[in-house]
Protein backbone atom coordinates (compact mmCIF):
# COMPACT_ATOMS: atom_id res chain seq x y z
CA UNK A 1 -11.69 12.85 -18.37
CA UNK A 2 -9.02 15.66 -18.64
CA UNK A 3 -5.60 13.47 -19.34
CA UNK A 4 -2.80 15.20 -18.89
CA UNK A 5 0.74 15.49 -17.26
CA UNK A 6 1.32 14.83 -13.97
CA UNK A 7 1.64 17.63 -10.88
CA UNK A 8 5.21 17.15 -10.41
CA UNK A 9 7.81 14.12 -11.26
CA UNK A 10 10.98 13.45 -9.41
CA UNK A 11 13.68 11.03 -10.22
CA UNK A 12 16.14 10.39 -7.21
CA UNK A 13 18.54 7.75 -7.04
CA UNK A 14 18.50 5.10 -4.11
CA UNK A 15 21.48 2.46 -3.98
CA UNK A 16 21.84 1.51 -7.36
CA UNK A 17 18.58 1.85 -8.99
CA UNK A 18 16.54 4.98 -10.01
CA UNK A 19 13.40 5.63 -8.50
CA UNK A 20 10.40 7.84 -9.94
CA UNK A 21 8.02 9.59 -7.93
CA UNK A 22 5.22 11.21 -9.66
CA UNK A 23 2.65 13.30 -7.28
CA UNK A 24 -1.02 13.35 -8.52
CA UNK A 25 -4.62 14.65 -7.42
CA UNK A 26 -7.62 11.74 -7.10
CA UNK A 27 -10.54 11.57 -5.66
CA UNK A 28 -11.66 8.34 -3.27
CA UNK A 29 -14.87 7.32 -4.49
CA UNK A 30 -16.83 3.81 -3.51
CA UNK A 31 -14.13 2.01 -2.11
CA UNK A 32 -11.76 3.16 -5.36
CA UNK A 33 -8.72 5.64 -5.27
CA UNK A 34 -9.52 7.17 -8.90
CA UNK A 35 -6.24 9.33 -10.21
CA UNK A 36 -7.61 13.12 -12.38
CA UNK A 37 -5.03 11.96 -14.77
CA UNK A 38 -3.93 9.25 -16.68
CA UNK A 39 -0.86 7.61 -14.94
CA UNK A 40 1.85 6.42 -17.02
CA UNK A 41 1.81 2.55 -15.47
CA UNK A 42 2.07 -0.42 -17.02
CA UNK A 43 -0.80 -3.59 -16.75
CA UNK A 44 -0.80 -4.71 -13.07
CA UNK A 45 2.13 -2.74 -12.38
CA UNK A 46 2.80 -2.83 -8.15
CA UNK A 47 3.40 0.80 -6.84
CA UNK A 48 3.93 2.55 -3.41
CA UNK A 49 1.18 5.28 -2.32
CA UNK A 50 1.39 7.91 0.24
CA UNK A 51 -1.71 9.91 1.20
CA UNK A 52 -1.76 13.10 1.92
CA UNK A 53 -5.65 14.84 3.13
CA UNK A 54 -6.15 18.29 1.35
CA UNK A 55 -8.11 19.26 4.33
CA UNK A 56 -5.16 19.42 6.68
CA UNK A 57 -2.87 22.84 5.70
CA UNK A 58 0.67 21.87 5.76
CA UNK A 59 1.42 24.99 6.84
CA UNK A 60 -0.93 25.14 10.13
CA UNK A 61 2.22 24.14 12.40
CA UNK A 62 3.45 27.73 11.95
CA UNK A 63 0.22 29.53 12.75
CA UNK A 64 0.65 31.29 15.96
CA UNK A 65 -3.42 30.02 16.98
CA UNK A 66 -3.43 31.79 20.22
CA UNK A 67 -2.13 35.22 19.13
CA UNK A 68 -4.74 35.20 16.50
CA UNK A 69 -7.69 34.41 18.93
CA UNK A 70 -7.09 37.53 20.57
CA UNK A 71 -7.25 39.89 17.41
């Protein structure tokens, strides 16, 4: 397994504390979210996930669909 750093890490600061948010590639694989890296997380540590599908292009929404059709 290739361990290294994450994509990208982000502190930001909401009310008083400071939260990290650290944005990583895996792979969903019998029933098991499995992270390409190694996560810096502590034993049974509780975190919050946000999925985002590789298949959909963030940038779609600003495709003009129909003016392409017609080229």
């Amino acid at each position: 397994m290739n361990v290294g750093p994450p994509l990208s890490v982000c502190d930001y600061h909401v009310g008083r504390q400071w939260q990290l948010t650290t944005q990583f590639e895996a792979i969903y694989e019998h029933g098991i979210l499995r992270p390409l890296k190694r996560l810096d997380l502590r034993e049974n540590q509780q975190v919050r996930i946000t999925l985002t599908d590789d298949e959909i292009d963030p940038l779609d929404e600003f495709i003009d669909h129909q003016y392409l059709a017609v080229l």
